[in-house]
Protein backbone atom coordinates (compact mmCIF):
# COMPACT_ATOMS: atom_id res chain seq x y z
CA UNK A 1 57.21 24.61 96.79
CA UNK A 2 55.85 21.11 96.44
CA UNK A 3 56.32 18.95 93.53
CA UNK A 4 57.59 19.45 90.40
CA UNK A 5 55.88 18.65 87.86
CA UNK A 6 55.99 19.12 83.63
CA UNK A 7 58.57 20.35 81.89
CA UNK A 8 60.04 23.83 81.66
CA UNK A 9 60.01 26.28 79.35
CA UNK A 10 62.46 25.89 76.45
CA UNK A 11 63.97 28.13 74.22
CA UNK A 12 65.42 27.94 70.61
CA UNK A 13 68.47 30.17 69.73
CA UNK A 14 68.63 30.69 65.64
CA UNK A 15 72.83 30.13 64.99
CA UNK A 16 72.75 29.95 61.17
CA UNK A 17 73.11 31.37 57.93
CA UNK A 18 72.86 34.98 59.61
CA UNK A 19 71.99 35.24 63.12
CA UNK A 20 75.18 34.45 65.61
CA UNK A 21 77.47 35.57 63.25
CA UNK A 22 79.85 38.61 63.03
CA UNK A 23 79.17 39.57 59.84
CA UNK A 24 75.56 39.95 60.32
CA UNK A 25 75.58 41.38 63.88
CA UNK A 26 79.09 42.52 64.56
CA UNK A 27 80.23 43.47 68.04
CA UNK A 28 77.88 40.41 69.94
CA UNK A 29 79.90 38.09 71.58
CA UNK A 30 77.67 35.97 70.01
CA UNK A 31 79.21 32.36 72.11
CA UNK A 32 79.10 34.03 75.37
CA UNK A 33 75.10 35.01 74.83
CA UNK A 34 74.61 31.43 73.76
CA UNK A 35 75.96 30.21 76.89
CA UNK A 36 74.57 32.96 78.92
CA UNK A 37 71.08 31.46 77.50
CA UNK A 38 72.01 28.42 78.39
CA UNK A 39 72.73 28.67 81.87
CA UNK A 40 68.75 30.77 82.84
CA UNK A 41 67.24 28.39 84.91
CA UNK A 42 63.01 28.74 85.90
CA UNK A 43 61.66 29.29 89.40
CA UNK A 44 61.77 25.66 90.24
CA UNK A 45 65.63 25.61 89.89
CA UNK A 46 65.11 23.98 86.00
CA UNK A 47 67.86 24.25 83.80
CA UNK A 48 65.60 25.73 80.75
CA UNK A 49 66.68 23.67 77.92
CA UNK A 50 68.41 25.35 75.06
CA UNK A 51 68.38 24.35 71.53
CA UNK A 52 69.71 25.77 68.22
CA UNK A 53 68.21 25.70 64.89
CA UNK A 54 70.41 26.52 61.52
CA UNK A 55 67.63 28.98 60.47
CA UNK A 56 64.25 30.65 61.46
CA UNK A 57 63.79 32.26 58.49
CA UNK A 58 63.49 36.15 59.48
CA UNK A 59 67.34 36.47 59.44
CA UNK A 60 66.50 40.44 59.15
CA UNK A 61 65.66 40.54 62.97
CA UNK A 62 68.74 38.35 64.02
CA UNK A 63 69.37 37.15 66.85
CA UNK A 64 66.45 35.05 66.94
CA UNK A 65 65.24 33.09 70.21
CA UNK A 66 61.91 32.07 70.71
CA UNK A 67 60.73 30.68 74.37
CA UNK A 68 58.46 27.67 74.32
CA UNK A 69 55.74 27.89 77.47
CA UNK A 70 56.16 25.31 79.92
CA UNK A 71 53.50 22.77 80.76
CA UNK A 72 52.13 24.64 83.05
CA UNK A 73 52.43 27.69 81.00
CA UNK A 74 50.87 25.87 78.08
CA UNK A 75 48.01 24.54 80.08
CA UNK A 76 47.48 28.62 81.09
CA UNK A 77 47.00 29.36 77.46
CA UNK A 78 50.72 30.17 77.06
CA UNK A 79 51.90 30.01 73.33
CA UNK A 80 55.52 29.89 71.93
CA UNK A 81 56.86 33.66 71.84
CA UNK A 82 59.43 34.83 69.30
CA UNK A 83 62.01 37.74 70.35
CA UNK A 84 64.03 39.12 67.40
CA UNK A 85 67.21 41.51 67.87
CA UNK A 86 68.25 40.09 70.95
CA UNK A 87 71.36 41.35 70.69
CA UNK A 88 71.70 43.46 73.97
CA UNK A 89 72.77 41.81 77.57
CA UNK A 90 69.86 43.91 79.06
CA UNK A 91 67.32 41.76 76.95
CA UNK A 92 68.65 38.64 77.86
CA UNK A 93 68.54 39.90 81.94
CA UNK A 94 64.79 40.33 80.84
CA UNK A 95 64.35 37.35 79.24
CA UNK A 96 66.02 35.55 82.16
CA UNK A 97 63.70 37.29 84.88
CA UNK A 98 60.76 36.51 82.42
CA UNK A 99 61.32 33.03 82.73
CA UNK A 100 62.50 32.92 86.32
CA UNK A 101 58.71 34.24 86.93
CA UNK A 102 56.92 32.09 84.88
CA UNK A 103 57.28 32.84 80.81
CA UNK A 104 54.42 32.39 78.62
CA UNK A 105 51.38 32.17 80.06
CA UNK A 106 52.50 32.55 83.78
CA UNK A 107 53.90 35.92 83.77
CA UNK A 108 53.33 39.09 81.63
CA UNK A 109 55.91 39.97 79.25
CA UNK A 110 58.50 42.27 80.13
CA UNK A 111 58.03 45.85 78.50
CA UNK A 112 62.02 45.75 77.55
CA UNK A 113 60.95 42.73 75.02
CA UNK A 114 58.02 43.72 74.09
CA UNK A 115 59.46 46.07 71.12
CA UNK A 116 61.18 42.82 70.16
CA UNK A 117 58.39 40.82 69.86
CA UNK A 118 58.16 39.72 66.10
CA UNK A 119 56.60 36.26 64.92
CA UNK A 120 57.66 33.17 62.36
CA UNK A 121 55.66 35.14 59.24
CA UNK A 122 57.42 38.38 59.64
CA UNK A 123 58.09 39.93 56.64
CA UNK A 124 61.20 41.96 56.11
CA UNK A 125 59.80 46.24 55.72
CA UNK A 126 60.17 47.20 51.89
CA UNK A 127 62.36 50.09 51.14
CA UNK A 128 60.09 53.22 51.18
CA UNK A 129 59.39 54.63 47.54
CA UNK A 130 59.81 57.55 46.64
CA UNK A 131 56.13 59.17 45.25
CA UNK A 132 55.83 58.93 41.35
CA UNK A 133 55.67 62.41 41.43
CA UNK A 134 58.96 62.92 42.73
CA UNK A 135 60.49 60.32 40.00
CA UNK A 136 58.78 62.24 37.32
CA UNK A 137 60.31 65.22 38.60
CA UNK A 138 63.98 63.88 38.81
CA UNK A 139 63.47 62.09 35.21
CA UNK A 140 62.85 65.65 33.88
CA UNK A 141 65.55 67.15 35.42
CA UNK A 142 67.85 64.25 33.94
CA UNK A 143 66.66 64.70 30.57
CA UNK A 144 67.45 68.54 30.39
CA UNK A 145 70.50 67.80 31.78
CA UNK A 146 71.39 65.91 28.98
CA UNK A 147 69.59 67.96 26.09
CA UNK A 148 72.21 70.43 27.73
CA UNK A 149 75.32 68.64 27.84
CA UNK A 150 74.52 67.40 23.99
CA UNK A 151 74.11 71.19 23.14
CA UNK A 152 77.21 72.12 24.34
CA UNK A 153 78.84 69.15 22.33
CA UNK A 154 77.54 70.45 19.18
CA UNK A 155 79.25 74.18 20.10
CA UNK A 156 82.60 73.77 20.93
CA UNK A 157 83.12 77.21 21.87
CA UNK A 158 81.57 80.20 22.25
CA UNK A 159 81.00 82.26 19.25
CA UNK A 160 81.37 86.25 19.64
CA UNK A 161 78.71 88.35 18.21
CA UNK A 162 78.70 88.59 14.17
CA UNK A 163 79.99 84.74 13.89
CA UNK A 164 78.45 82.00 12.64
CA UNK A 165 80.00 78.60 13.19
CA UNK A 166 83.50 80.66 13.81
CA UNK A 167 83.32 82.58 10.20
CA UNK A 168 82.70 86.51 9.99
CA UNK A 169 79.58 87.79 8.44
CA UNK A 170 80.20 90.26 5.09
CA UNK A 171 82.49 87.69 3.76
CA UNK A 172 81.19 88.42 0.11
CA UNK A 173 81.79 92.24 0.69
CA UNK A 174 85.12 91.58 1.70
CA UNK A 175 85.66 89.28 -1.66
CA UNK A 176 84.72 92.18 -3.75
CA UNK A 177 86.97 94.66 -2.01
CA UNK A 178 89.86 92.40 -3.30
CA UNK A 179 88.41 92.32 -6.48
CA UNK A 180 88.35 96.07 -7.30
């Protein structure tokens, strides 16, 4: 193989405020990835240096791990590549096999990461809005909701026909029957 030369790549595992925890991506064994990670070693027979940082910053995307190029992967045009959602043991086979053949700049990126590529100026997606249209319509159907139920407050029961507010009509007639 001849000599080797320049470092290998490295990668950086985010373990902080969200990613590696349970609470934020339950059901990851999240110290057995950590240590799978740590134990991929390059075509050369590298160890691939593993770091961890408290916080990347796109906790939405945890687990975080971005794979530095190594010098020769650098000097190829290679650039640092950041993998969100690794969460899977298939992506970390990937990620291994990536960087077995090469990583950045040496080998092309596996297609099974290549939905997971994200980047350190992500931005989290915005909720979808619903169209004005569709608020105006569920604001009017509020409001006559509640000129209804205030309608029905002011009645408190039915009336039958000939009553008004629960008195019979011909009240005076039957005032001057009595008086006769």
């Amino acid at each position: 193989m001849g000599e080797i030369d320049g470092r290998p790549c490295r990668l950086t595992v985010c373990r902080g405020c969200c990613c590696g925890t349970k609470k934020k991506v339950p059901g990851v064994d999240h110290k057995a990835q950590l240590a799978r990670l740590s134990a991929i070693d390059d075509h050369a027979g590298r160890t691939v240096p593993v770091r961890t940082s408290k916080c990347l910053g796109i906790c939405f995307q945890a687990n975080v791990v971005v794979v530095q190029p190594s010098q020769k992967g650098h000097a190829a045009g290679g650039r640092p590549v950041w993998l969100g959602e690794m969460t899977e043991d298939g992506l970390l086979d990937a990620l291994d096999d990536w960087i077995f053949e090469g990583g950045p700049g040496l080998a092309p990126l596996p297609d099974a990461l290549a939905d997971h590529v994200t980047s350190k100026d992500a931005k989290k997606p915005k909720k979808r809005k619903r169209p004005k249209k569709a608020k105006a319509i569920e604001k009017e159907r509020r409001k006559a909701k509640e000129r209804k139920a205030e309608k029905a407050s002011r009645r408190p029961g039915k009336k039958g026909k000939g009553e008004k507010d629960g008195k019979k009509r011909g009240r005076k007639k039957d005032e001057r029957r009595k008086k006769k």
